[in-house]
N, C-alpha and C. Protein backbone atom coordinates (compact mmCIF):
# COMPACT_ATOMS: atom_id res chain seq x y z
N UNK A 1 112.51 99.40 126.55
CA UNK A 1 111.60 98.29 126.40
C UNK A 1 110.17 98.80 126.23
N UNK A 2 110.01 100.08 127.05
CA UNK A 2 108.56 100.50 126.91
C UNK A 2 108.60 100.88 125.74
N UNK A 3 109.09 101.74 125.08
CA UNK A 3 109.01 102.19 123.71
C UNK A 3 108.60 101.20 122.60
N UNK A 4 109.55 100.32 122.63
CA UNK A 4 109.21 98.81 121.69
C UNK A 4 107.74 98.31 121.65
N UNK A 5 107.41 98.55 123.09
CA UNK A 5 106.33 97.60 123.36
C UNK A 5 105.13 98.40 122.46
N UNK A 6 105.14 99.59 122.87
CA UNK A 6 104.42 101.20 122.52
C UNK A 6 104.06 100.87 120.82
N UNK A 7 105.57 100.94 120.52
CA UNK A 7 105.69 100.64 118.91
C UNK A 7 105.18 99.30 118.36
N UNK A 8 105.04 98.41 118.78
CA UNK A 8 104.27 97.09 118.51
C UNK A 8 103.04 96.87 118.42
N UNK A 9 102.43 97.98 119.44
CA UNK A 9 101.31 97.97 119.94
C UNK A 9 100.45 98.95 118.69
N UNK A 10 101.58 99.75 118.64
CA UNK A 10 100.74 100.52 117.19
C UNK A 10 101.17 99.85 116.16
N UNK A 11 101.89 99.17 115.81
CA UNK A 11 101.60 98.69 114.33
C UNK A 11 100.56 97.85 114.17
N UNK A 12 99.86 96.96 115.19
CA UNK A 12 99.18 96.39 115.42
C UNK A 12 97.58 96.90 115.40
N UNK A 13 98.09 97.74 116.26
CA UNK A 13 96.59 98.66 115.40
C UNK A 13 95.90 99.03 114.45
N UNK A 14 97.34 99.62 113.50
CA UNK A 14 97.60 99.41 112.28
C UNK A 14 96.95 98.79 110.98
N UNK A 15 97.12 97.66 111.63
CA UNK A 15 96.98 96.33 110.52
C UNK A 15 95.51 96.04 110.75
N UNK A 16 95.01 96.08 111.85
CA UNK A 16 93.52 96.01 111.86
C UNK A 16 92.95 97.05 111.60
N UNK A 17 93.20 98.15 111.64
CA UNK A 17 92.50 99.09 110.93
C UNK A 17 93.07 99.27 109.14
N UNK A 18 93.70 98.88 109.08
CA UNK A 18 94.30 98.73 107.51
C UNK A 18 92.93 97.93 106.82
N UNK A 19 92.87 96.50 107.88
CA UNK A 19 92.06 95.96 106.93
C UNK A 19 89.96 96.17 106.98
N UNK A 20 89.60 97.12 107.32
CA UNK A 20 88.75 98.26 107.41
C UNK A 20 88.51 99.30 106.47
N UNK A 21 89.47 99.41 105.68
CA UNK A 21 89.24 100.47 104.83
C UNK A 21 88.76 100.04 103.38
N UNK A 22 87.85 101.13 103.23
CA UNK A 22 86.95 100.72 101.94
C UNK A 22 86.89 101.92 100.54
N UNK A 23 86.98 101.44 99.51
CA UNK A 23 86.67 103.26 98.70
C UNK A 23 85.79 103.52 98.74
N UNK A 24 85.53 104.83 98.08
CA UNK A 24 84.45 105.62 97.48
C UNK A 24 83.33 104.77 97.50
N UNK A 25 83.93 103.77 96.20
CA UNK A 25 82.57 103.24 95.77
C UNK A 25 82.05 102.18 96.36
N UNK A 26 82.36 102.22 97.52
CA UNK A 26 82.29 100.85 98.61
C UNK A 26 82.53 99.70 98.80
N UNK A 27 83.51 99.42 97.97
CA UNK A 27 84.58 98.38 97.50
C UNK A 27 85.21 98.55 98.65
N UNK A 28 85.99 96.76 99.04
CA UNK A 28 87.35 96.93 99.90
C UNK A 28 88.33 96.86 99.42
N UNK A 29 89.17 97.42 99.81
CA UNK A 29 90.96 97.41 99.18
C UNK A 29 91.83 95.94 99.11
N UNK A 30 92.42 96.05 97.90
CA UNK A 30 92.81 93.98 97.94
C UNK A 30 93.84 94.24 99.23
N UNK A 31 94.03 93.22 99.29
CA UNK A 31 94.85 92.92 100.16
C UNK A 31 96.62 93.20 99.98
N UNK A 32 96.75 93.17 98.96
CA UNK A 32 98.27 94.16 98.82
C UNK A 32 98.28 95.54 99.30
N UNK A 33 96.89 96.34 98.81
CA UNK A 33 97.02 97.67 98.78
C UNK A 33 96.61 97.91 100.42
N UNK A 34 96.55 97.16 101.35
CA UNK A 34 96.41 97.08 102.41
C UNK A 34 97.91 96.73 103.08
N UNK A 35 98.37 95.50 102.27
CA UNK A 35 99.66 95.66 103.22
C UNK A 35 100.54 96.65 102.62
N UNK A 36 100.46 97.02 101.69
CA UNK A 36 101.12 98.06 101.60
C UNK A 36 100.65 99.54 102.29
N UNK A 37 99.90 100.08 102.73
CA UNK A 37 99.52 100.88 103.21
C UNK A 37 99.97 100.39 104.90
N UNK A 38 99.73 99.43 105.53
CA UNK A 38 100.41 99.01 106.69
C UNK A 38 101.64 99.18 106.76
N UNK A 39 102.45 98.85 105.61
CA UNK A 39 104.15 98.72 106.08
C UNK A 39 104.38 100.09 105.53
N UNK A 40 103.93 101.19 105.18
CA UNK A 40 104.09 102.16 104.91
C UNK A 40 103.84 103.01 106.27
N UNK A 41 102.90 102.87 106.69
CA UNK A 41 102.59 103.35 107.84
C UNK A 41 103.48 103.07 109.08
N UNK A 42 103.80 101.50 109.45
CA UNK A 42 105.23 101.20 110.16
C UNK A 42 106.66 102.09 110.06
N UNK A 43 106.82 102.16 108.58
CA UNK A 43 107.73 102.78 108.58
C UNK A 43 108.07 103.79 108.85
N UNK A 44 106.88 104.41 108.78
CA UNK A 44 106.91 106.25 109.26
C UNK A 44 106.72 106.07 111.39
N UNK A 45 105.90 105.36 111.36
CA UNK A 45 105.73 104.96 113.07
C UNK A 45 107.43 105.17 113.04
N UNK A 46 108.43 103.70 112.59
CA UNK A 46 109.44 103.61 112.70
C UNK A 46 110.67 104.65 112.34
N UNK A 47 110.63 105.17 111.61
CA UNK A 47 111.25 106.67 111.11
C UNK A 47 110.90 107.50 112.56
N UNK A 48 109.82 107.63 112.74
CA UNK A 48 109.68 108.87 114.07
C UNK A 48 110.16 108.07 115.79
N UNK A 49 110.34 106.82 115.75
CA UNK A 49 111.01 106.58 116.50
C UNK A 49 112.25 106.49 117.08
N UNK A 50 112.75 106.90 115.59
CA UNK A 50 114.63 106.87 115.45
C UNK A 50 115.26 105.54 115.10
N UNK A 51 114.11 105.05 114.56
CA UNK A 51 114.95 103.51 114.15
C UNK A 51 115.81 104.12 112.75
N UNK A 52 117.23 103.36 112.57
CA UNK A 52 117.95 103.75 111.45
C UNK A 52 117.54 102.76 109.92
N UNK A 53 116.43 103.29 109.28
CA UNK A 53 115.99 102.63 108.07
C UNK A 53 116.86 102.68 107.01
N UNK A 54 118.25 103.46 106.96
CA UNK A 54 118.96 103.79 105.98
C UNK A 54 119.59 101.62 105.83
N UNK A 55 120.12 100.95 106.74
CA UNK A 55 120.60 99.63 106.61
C UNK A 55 119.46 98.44 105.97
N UNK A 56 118.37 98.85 105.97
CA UNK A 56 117.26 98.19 105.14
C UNK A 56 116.78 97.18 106.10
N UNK A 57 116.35 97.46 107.57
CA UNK A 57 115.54 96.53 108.57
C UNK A 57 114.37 96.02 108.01
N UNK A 58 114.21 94.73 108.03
CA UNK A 58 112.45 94.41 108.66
C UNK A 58 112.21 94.99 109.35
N UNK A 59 110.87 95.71 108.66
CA UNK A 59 110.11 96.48 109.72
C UNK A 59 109.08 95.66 111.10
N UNK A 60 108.54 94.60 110.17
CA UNK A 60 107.78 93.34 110.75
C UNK A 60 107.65 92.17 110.43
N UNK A 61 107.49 91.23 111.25
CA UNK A 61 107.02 89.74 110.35
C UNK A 61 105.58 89.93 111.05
N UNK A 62 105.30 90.85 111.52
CA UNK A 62 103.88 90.46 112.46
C UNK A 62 103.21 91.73 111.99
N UNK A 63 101.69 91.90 112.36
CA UNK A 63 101.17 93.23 112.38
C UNK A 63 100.66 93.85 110.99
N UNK A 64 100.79 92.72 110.07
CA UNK A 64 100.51 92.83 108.95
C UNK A 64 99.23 91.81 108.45
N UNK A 65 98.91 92.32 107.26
CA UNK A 65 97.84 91.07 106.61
C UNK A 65 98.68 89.82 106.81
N UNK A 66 97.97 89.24 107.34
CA UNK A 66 98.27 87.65 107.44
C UNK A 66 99.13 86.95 105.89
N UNK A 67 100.11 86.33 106.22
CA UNK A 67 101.01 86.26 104.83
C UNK A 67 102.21 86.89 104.67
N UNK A 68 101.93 88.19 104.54
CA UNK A 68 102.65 89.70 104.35
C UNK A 68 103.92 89.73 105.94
N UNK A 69 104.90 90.56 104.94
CA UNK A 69 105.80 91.24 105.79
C UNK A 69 106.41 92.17 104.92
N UNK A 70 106.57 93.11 106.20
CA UNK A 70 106.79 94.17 105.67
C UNK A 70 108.75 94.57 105.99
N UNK A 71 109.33 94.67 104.91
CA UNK A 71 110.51 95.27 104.69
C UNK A 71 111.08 96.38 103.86
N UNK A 72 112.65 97.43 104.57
CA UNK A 72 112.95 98.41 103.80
C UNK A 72 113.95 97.96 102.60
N UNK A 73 113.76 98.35 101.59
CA UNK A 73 114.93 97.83 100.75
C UNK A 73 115.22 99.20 99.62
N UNK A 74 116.50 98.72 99.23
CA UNK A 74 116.77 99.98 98.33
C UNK A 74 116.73 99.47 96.62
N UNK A 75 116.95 100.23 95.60
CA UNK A 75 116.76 100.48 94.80
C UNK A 75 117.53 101.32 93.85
N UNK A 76 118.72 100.80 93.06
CA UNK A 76 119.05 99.30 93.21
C UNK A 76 119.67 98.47 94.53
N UNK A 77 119.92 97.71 94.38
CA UNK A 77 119.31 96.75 96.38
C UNK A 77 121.23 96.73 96.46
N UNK A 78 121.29 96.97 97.83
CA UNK A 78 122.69 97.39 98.47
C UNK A 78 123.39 95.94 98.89
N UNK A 79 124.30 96.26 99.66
CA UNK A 79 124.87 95.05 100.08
C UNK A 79 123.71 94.83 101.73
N UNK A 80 123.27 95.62 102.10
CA UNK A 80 122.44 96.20 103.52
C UNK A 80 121.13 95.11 103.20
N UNK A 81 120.58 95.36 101.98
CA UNK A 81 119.30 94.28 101.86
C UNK A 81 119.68 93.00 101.66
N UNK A 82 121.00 92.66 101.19
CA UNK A 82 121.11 91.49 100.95
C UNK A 82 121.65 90.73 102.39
N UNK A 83 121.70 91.62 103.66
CA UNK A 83 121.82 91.34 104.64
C UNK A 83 120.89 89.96 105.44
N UNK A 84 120.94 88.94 105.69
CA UNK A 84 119.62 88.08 106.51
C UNK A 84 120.01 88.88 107.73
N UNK A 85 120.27 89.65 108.66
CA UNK A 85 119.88 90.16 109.66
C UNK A 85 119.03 91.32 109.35
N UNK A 86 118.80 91.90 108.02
CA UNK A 86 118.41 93.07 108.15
C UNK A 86 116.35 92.37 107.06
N UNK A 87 116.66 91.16 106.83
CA UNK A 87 115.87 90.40 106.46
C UNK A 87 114.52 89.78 107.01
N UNK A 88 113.49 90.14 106.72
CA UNK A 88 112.23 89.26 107.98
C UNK A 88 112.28 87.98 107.92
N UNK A 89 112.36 87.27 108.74
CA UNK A 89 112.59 85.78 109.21
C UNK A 89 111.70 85.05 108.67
N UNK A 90 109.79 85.58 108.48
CA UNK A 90 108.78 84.85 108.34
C UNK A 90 108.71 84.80 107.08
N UNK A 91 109.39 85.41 106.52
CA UNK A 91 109.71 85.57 104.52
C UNK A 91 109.89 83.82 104.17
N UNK A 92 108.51 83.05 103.36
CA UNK A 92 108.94 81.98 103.00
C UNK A 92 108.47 81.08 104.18
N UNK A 93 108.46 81.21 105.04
CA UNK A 93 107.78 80.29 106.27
C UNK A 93 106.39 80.61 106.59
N UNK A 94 106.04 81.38 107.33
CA UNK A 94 104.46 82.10 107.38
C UNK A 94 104.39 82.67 106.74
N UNK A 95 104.89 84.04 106.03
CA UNK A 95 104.33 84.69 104.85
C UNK A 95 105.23 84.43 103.81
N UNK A 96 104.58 84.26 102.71
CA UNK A 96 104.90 84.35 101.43
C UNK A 96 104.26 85.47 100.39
N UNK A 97 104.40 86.68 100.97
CA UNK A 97 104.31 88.02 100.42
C UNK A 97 104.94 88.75 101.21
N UNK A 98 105.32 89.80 100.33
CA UNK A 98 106.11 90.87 101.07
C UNK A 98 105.91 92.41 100.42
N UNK A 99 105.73 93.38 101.39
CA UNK A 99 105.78 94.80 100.79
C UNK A 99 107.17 95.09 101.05
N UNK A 100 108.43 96.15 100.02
CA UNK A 100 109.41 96.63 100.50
C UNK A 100 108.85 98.19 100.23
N UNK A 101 109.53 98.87 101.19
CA UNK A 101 109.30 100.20 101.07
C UNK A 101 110.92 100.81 100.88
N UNK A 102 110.89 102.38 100.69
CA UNK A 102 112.29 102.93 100.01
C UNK A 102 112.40 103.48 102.19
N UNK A 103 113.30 103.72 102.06
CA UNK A 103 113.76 104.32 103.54
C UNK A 103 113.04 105.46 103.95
N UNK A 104 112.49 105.77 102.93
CA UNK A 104 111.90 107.42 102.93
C UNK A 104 110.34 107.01 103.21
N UNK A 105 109.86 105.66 102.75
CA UNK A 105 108.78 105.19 103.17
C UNK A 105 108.09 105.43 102.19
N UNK A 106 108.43 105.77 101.24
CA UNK A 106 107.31 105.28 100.13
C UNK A 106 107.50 103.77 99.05
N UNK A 107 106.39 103.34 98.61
CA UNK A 107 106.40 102.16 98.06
C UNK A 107 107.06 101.97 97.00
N UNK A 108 107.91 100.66 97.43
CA UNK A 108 108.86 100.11 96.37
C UNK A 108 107.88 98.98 95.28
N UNK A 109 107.34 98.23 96.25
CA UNK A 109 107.03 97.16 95.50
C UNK A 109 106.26 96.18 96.59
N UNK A 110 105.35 95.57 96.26
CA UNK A 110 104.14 94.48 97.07
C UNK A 110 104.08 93.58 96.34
N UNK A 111 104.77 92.05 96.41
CA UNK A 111 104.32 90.94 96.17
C UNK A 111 103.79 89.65 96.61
C-alpha cells in the first residue's frame, strides 16, 4: 500500500511540474506535448516499479493535464488493449484526451 501511495504521489508531481516547462525560446509546451511527456514519465516511474506494462494498463486517469489520461497500448492493438479492465475509466467522462504509450514507454500517439 505504501508503495502505491509513493507511486501516486510521484506522478503527481509529475504533472505539475510537466506543466512548468517552457523552450528555448520561452514559449510553453501545448498541452499534448505535456501530457505526453507526463504519461511517459509514469510509465517509466511504473516500469521501475514492476508494474507488468506488457497487458496494456492505464497508467492514470489522474495526475495528468486536466482532460488527459494516460494509457499503454500496442501497435498493432492486441486483444490486452481492447481489454476495459486494462482501459482508463475517465476516457470519455472527465477526460476526453488521451496519450498511449508503447510498453517500452515511448510515444505512441496523443489525442
Amino acid at each position: 500500500m505504501m508503495r502505491l501511495a509513493s507511486f501516486m504521489a510521484l506522478l503527481l508531481g509529475m504533472a505539475v511540474l510537466s506543466g512548468c516547462v517552457s523552450q528555448s525560446d520561452g514559449s510553453t509546451t501545448s498541452e499534448p506535448e505535456r501530457a505526453a511527456s507526463a504519461c511517459m514519465s509514469a510509465c517509466k516511474v511504473a516500469a521501475a516499479a514492476g508494474t507488468a506494462l506488457e497487458k496494456g494498463p492505464c497508467l492514470t486517469d489522474a495526475a495528468m493535464p486536466q482532460g488527459w489520461v494516460c494509457d499503454i497500448a500496442h501497435s498493432p492493438r492486441t486483444a490486452a488493449d481492447n481489454d476495459p479492465a486494462n482501459q482508463c475509466e475517465a476516457f470519455g467522462k472527465a477526460a476526453s484526451h488521451f496519450v498511449e504509450v508503447y510498453p517500452d514507454c515511448t510515444l505512441l500517439r496523443a489525442l
